[in-house]
Protein backbone atom coordinates (compact mmCIF):
# COMPACT_ATOMS: atom_id res chain seq x y z
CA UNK A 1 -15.17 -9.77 14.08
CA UNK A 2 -14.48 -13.30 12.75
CA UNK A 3 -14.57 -13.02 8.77
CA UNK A 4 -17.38 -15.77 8.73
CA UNK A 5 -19.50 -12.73 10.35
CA UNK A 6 -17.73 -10.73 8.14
CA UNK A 7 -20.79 -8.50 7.11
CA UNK A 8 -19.79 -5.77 5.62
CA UNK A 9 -21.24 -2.90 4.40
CA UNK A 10 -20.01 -0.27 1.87
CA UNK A 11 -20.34 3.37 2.48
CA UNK A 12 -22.41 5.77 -0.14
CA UNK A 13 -19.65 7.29 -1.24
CA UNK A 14 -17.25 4.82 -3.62
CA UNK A 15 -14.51 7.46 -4.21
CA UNK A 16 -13.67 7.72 -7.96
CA UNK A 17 -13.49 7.71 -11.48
CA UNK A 18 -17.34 8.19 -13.25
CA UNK A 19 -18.47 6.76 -16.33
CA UNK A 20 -17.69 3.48 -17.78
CA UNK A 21 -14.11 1.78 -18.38
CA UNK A 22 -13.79 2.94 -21.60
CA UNK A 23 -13.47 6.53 -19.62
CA UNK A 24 -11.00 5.76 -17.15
CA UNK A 25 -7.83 7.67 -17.90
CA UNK A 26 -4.69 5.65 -16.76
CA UNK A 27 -3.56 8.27 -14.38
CA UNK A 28 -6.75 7.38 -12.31
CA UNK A 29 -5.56 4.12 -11.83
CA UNK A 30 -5.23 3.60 -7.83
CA UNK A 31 -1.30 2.23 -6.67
CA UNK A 32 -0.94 2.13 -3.34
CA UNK A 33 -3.12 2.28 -0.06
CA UNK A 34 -2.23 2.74 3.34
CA UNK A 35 -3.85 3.50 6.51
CA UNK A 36 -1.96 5.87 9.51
CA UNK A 37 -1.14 4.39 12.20
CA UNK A 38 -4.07 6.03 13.97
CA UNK A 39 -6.78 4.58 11.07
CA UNK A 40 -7.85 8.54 10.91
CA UNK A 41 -6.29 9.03 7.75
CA UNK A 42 -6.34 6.85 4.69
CA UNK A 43 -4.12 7.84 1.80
CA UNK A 44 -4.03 6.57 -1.88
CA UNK A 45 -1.52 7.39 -4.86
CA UNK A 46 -2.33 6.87 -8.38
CA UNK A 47 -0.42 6.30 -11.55
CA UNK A 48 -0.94 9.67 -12.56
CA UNK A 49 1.45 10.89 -9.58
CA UNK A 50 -1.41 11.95 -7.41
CA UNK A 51 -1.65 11.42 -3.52
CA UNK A 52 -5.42 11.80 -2.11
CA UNK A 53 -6.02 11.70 1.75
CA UNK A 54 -9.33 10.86 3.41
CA UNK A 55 -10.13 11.47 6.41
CA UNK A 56 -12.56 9.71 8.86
CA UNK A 57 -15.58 11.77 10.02
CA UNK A 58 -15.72 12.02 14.11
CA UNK A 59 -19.02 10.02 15.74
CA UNK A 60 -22.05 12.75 15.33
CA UNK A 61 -25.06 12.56 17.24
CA UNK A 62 -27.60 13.31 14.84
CA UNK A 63 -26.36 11.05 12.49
CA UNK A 64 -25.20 7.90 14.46
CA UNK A 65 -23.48 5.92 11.43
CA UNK A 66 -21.40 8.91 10.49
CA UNK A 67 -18.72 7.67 12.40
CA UNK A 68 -16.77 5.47 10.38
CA UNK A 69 -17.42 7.39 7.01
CA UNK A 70 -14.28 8.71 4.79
CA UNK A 71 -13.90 12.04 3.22
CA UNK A 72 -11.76 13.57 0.58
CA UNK A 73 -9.50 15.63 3.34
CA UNK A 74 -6.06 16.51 0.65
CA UNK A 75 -5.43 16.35 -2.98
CA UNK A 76 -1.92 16.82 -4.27
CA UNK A 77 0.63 16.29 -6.62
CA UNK A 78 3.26 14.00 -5.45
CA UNK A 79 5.58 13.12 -8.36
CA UNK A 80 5.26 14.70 -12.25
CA UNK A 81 7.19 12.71 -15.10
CA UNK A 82 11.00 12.91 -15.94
CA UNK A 83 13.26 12.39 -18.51
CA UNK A 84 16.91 10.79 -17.51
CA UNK A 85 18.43 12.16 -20.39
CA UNK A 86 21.76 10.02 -19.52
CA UNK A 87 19.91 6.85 -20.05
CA UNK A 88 17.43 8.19 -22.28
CA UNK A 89 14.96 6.67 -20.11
CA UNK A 90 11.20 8.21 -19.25
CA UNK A 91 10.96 7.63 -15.53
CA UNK A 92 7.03 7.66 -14.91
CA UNK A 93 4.66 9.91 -12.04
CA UNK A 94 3.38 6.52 -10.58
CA UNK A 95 3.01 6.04 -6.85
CA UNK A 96 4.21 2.76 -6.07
CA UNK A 97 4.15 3.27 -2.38
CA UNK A 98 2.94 5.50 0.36
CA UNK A 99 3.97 5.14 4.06
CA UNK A 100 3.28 7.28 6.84
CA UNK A 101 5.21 8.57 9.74
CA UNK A 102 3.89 8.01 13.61
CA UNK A 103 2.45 11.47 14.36
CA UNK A 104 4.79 13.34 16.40
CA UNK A 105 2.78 16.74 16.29
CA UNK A 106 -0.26 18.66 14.81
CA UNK A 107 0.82 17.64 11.65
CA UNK A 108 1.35 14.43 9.66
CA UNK A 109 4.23 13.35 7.69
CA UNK A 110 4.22 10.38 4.79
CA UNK A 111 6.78 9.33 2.29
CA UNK A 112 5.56 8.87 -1.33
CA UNK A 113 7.92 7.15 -3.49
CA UNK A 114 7.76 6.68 -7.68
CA UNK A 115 10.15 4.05 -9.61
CA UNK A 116 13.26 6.68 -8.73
CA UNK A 117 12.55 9.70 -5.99
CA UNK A 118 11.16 9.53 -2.88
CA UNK A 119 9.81 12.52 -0.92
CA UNK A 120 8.92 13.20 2.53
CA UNK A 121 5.39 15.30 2.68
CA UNK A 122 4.12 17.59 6.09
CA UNK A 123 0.41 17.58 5.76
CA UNK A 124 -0.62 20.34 7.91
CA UNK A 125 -4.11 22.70 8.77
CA UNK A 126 -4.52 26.43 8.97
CA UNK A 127 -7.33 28.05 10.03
CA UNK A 128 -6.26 31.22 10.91
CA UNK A 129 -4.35 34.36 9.32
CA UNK A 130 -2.48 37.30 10.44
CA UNK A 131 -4.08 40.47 9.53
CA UNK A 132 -2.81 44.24 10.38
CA UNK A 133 0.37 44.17 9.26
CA UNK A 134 2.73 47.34 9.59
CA UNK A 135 4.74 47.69 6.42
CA UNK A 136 2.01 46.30 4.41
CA UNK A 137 -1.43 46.34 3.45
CA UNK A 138 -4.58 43.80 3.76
CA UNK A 139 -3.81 43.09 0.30
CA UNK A 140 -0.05 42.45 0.14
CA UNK A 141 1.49 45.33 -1.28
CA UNK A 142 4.54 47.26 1.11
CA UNK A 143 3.06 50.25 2.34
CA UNK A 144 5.31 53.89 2.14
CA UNK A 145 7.25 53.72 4.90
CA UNK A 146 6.80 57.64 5.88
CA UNK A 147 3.36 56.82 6.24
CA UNK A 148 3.34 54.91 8.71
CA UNK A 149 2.69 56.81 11.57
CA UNK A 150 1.74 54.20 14.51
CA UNK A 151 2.98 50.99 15.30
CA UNK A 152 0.35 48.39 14.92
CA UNK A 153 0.46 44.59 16.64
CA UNK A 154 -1.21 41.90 13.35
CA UNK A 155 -3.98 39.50 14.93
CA UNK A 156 -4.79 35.99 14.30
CA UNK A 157 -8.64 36.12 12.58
CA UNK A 158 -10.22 32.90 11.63
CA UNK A 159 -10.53 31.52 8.21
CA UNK A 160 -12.41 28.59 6.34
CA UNK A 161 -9.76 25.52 7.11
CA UNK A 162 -6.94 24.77 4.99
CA UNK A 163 -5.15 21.36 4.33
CA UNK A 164 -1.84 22.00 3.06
CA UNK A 165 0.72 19.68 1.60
CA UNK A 166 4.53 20.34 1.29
CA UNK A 167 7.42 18.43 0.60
CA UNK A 168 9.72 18.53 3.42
CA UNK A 169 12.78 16.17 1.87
CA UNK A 170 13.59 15.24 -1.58
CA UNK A 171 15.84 11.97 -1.58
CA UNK A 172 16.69 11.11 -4.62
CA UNK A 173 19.74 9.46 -6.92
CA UNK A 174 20.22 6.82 -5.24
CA UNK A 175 18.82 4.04 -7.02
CA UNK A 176 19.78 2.69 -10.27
CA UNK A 177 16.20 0.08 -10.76
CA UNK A 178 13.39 0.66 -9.98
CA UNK A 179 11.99 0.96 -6.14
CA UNK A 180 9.31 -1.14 -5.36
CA UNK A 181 9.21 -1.13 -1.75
CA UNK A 182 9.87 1.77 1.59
CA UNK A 183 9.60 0.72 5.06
CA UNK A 184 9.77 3.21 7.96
CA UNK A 185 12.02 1.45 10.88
CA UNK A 186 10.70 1.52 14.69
CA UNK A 187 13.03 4.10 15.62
CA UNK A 188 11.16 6.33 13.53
CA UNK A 189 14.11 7.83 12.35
CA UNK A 190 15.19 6.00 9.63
CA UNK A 191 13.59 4.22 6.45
CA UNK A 192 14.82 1.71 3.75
CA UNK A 193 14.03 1.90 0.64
CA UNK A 194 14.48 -0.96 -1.95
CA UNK A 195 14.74 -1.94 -5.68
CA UNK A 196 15.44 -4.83 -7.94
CA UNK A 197 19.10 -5.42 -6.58
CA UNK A 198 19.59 -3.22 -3.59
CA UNK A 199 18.03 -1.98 -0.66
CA UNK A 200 19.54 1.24 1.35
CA UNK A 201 18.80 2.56 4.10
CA UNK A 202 17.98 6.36 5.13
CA UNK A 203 18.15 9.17 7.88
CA UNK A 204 14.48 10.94 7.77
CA UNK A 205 16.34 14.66 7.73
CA UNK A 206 19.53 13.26 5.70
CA UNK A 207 18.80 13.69 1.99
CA UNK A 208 22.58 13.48 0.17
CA UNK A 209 23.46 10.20 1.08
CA UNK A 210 22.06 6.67 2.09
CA UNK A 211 23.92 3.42 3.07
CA UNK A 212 23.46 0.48 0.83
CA UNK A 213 23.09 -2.48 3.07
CA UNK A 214 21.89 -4.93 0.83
CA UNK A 215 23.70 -5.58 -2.84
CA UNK A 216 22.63 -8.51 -4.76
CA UNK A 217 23.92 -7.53 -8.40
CA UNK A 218 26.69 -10.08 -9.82
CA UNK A 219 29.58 -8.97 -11.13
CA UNK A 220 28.33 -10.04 -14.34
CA UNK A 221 24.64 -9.34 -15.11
CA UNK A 222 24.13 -12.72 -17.37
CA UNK A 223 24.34 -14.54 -14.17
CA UNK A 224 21.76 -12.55 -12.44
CA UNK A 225 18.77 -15.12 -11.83
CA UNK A 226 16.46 -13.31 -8.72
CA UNK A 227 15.53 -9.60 -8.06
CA UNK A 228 14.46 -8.10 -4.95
CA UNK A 229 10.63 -8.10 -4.83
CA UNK A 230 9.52 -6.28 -1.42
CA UNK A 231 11.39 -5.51 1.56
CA UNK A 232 10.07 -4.69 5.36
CA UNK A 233 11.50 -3.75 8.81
CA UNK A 234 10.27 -5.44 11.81
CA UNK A 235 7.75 -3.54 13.44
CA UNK A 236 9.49 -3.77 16.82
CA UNK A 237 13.23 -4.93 16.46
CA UNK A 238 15.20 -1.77 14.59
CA UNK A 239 18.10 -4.16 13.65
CA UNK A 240 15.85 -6.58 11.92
CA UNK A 241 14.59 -6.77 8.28
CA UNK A 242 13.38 -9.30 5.78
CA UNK A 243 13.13 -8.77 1.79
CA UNK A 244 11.63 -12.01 -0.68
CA UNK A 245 12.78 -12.64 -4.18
CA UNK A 246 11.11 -13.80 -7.57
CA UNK A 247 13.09 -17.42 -6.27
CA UNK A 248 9.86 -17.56 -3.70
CA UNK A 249 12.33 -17.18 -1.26
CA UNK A 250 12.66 -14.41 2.01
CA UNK A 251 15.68 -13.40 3.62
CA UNK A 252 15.80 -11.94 7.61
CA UNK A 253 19.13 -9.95 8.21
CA UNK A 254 20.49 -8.49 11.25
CA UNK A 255 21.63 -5.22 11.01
CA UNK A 256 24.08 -5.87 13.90
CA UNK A 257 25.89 -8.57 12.71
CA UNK A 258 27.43 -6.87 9.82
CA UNK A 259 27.24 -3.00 7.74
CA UNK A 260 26.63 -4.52 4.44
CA UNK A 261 23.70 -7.18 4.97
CA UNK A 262 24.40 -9.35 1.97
CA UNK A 263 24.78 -12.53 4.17
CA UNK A 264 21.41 -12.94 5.87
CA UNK A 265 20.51 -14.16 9.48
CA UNK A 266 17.37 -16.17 8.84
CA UNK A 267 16.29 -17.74 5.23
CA UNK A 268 12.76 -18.77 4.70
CA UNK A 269 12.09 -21.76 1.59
CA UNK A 270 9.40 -23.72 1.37
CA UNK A 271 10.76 -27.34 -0.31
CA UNK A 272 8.85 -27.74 -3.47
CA UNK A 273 6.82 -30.51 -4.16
CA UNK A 274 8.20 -32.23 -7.43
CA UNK A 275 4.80 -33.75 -8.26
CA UNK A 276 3.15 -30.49 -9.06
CA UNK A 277 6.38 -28.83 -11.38
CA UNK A 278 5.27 -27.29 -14.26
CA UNK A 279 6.80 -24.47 -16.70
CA UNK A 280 5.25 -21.98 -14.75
CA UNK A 281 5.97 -23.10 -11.37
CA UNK A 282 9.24 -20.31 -11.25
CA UNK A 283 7.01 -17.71 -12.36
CA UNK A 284 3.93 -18.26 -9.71
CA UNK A 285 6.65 -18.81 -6.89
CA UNK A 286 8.07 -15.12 -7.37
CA UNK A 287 6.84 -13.41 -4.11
CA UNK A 288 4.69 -10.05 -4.55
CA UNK A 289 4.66 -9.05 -1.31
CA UNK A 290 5.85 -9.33 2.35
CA UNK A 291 4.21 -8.12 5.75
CA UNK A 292 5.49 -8.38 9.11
CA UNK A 293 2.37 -9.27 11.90
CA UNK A 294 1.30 -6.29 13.96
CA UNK A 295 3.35 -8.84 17.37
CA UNK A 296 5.94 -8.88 15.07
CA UNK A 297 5.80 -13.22 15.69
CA UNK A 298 4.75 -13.67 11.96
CA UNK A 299 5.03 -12.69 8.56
CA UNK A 300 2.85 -13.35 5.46
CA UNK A 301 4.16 -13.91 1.50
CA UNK A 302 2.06 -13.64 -1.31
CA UNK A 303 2.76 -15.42 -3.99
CA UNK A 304 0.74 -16.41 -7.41
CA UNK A 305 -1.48 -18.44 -6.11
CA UNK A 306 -1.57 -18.11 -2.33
CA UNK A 307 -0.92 -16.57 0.97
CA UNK A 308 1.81 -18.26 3.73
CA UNK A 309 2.19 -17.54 7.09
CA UNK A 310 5.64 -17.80 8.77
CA UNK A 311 6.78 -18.07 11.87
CA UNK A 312 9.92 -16.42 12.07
CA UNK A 313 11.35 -18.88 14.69
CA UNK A 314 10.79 -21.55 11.47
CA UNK A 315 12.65 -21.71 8.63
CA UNK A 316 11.82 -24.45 6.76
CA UNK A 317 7.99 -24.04 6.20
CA UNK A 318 4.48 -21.93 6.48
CA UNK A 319 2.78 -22.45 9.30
CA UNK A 320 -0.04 -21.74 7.21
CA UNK A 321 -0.62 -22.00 3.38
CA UNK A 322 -4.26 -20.14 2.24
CA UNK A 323 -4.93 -20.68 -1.80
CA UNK A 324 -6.15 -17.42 -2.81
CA UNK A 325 -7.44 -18.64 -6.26
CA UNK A 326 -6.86 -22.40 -6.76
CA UNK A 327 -8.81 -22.63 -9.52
CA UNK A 328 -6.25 -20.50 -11.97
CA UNK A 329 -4.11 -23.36 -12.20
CA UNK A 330 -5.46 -25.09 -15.10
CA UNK A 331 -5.58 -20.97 -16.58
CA UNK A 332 -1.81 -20.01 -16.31
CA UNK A 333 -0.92 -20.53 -20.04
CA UNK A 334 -3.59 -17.85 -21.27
CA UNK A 335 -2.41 -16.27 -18.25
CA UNK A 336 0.57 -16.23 -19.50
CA UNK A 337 -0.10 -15.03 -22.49
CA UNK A 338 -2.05 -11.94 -21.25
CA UNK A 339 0.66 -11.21 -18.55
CA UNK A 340 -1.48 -11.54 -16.08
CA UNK A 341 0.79 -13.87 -14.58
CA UNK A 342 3.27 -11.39 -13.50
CA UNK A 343 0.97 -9.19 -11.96
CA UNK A 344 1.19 -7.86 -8.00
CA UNK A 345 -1.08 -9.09 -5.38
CA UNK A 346 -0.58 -7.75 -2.08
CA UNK A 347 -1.70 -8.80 1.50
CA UNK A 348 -2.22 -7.39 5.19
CA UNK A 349 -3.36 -8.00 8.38
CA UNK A 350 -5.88 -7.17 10.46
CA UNK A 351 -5.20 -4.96 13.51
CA UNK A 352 -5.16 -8.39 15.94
CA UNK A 353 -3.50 -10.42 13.30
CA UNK A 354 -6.07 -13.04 13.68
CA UNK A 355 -7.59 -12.11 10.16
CA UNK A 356 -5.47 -11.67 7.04
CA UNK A 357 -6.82 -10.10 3.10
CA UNK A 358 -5.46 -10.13 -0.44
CA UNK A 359 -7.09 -9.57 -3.69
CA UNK A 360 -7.74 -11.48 -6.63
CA UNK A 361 -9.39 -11.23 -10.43
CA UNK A 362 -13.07 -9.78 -11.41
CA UNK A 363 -12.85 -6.90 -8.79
CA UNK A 364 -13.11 -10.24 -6.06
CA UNK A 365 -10.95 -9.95 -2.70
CA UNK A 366 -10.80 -12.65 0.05
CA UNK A 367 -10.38 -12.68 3.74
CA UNK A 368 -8.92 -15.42 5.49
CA UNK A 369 -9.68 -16.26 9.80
CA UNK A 370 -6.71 -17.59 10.71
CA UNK A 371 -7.97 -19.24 14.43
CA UNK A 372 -11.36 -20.61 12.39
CA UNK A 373 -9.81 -21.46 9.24
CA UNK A 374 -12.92 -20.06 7.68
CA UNK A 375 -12.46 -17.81 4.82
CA UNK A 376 -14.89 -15.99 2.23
CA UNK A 377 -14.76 -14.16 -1.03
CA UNK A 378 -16.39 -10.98 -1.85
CA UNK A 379 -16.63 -8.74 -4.65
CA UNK A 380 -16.30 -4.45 -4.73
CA UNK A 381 -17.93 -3.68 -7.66
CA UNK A 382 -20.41 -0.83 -7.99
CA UNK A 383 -23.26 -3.42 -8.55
CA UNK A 384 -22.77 -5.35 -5.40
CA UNK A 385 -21.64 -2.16 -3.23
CA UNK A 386 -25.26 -0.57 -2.48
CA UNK A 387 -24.86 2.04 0.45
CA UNK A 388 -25.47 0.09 3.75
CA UNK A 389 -25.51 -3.24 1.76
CA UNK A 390 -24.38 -6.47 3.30
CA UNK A 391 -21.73 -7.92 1.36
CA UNK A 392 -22.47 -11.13 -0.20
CA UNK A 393 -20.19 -13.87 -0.45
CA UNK A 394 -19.32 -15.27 -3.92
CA UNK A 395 -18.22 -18.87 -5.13
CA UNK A 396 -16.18 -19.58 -8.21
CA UNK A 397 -17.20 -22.97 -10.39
CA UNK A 398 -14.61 -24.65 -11.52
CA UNK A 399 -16.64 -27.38 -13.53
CA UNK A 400 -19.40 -30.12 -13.58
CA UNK A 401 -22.53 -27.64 -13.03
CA UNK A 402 -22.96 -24.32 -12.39
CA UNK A 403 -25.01 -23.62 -9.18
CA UNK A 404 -27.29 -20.41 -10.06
CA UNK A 405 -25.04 -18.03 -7.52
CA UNK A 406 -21.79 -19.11 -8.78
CA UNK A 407 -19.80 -17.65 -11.32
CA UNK A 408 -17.82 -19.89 -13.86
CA UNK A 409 -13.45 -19.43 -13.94
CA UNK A 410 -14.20 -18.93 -17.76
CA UNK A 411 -16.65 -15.92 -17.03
CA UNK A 412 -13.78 -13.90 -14.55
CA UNK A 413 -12.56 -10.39 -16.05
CA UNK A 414 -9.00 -10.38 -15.58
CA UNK A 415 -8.99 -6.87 -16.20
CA UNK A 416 -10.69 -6.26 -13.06
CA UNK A 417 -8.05 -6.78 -10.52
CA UNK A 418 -7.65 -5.76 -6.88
CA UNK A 419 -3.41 -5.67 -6.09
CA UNK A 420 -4.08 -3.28 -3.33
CA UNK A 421 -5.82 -3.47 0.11
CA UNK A 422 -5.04 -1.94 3.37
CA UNK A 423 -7.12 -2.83 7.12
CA UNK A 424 -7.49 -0.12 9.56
CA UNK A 425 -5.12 -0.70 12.18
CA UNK A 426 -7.88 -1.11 14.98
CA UNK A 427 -11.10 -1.76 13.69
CA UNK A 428 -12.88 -3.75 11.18
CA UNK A 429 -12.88 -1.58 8.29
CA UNK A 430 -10.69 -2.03 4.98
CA UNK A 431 -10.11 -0.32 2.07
CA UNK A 432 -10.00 -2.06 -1.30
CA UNK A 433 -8.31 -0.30 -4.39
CA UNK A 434 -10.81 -1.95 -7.70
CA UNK A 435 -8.78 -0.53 -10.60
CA UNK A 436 -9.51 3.06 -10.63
CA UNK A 437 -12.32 2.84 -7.39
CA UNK A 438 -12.18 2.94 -4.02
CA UNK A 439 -14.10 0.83 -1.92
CA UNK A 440 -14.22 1.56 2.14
CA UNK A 441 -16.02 -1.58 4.12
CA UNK A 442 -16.79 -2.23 7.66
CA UNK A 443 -18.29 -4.48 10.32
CA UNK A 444 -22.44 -4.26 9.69
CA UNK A 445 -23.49 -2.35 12.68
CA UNK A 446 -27.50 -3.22 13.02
């Protein structure tokens, strides 16, 4: 669906936190969300070091829009607080990113990652249990063994279904900042996993040691003037990787060419245009995220202000630039001032890559057509997001009058922020993390 027929409809169930904002705890802050590869599963992570999975309901007959709706399938506790009492250093529970594994078997495997440790859950189902035991009873306890007179062969009965969740792999002490990004490589044995100066890379059953293959720490820290921001394997090419920095720049490197990658293959700049320099032009530049295209042709930056698109066989420039919120630029000294600045946007694709999202202030997202050039704004907010309710588009004024639908720059909340989306990786339906909310769209079926 082209986003200009992009109406959507929210489900009846907006999964979280009840009551006001002055009753949202922290921990139920949403920090990550990412569809399976499948689209089946959805899982979200929170800053209290929670991981909840949702499952999509199979088509019913008696209830024909069924299909398509998400339930709570798992709830479980990925990461608790530490102390490093070397550093003297609280390392928090947050979830800064969730990635799952291509299902090999019955069950599913995703990595969950905090600022330090990053584990490797099985999410499996039981729905039946042994019963009839020999050297013990229905109720656990070991049963006399001179009692036992005949030899008895336990059954499988059936039980009310269980989802359980266990951590499989614990890999851990290897970084010294904080990790903002994990990428699972196409030979779907091996992950990287990167923070503000290096990126290493991991074997899936190999917890004790990982290789570092990128190192961009001077020698001497006061000379230190970009960090690592994201970091991504291709989704096709195992040798191939990119990470961006807070320069607005993104690096490609080979894997081939050399063990440690610290001299990249590719590097991606757009030339800045002196006209428009300001004090803040460093700042809005940083990159917040990186994601390869689905073909593996593309790959989209998101930086302050906008959205790029770059062909990977061009170095020089975007092939496309979409402004995300244009009208901030005469805001970006208050800001500034309310750190707004540095906050996180960051972007994906749609399953055909023709279509690509990011979010923005006052709970608003917007969705970009990349063959139109058409693109639209729309809001999750529990106002706007009546069960079965068409979305409706909504326009920002940026001065002169005020049409009655729009909504002045000066009136945004910049509380209400939406970093994190994720688009199922078939169909039109997205999922759109609104502080402590979840919001699941799709495609208006009549």
């Amino acid at each position: 669906g082209r986003v200009k027929e992009m109406n959507t409809y929210a489900w009846p169930t907006v999964f979280g936190g009840a009551g006001g904002e002055s009753e949202r705890t922290r921990a139920d802050i949403i920090s990550t969300v990412e569809f399976n590869y499948s689209g089946d599963l959805l899982a979200t992570g929170d800053k209290g070091g929670r991981v909840v999975i949702f499952q999509r309901e199979q088509e019913n007959k008696s209830r024909p829009h069924s299909r398509g709706e998400y339930n709570v399938y798992s709830t479980f506790q990925s990461h608790e607080p530490e102390f490093d009492y070397l550093k003297s250093l609280e390392i928090e529970e947050k979830i800064n990113k969730i990635r799952w594994l291509p299902q090999q078997n019955a069950a599913h495997f995703l990595l969950s990652t905090n600022d330090k440790t990053i584990k490797l859950w099985k999410i499996s189902e039981r729905d039946k249990r042994a019963e009839g035991y020999n050297l013990k009873d229905e109720d656990g306890r070991l049963r006399d063994p001179f009692r036992i007179t005949a030899l008895r062969v336990p059954i499988l009965k059936p039980m009310d279904l269980m989802v359980e969740a266990s951590p499989r792999r614990i890999f851990a002490n290897a970084h010294t900042y904080h990790i903002n990004s994990i990428s699972v490589n196409s030979d779907h044995e091996t992950y990287l996993s990167a923070d503000d100066l290096r990126i290493n890379l991991w074997h899936l059953e190999i917890t004790d040691r990982s290789f570092n293959i990128v190192d961009i720490k001077p020698a001497n820290m006061e000379e230190l003037t970009e960090v690592i921001t994201a970091a991504e394997f291709h989704p096709h090419q195992c040798n191939v990787f990119v990470y961006s920095s807070s320069k607005g720049t993104i690096r490609l490197c080979d894997m081939r060419s050399s063990a440690l990658c610290d001299r990249h293959s590719k590097f991606f700049e757009e030339p800045e245009d002196p006209s428009s320099r300001s004090f803040f032009s460093e700042i809005i530049s940083s990159i917040s995220d990186v994601k390869f295209s689905h073909s593996g042709r593309y790959m989209m930056t998101r930086d302050y202000l906008s959205v790029k698109v770059w062909d990977l066989n061009m170095e020089s420039r975007p092939v496309e630039t979409h402004q995300v919120h244009e009208y901030l630029r005469s805001k970006l000294c208050s800001l500034y001032e309310n750190d707004c600045i540095f906050d996180k946007f960051e972007c994906c694709w749609n399953g055909s890559d023709s279509a690509i999202m990011t979010g923005s202030y006052n709970n608003f997202f917007r969705m970009f057509d990349r063959d139109t050039r058409r693109d639209v704004t729309l809001e999750a907010s529990r106002e706007s997001s009546k069960p079965r309710a068409s979305l409706k588009p909504r326009k920002v004024c940026t001065g002169g009058k005020r049409k009655k639908d729009e909504i002045s720059v000066d009136s945004l909340d910049f509380n209400k922020k939406i970093l994190h989306t994720a688009w199922h990786p078939a169909d039109n339906v997205i999922a759109v993390a609104a502080t402590n909310n979840l919001y699941i769209f799709q495609d208006k079926i009549n």
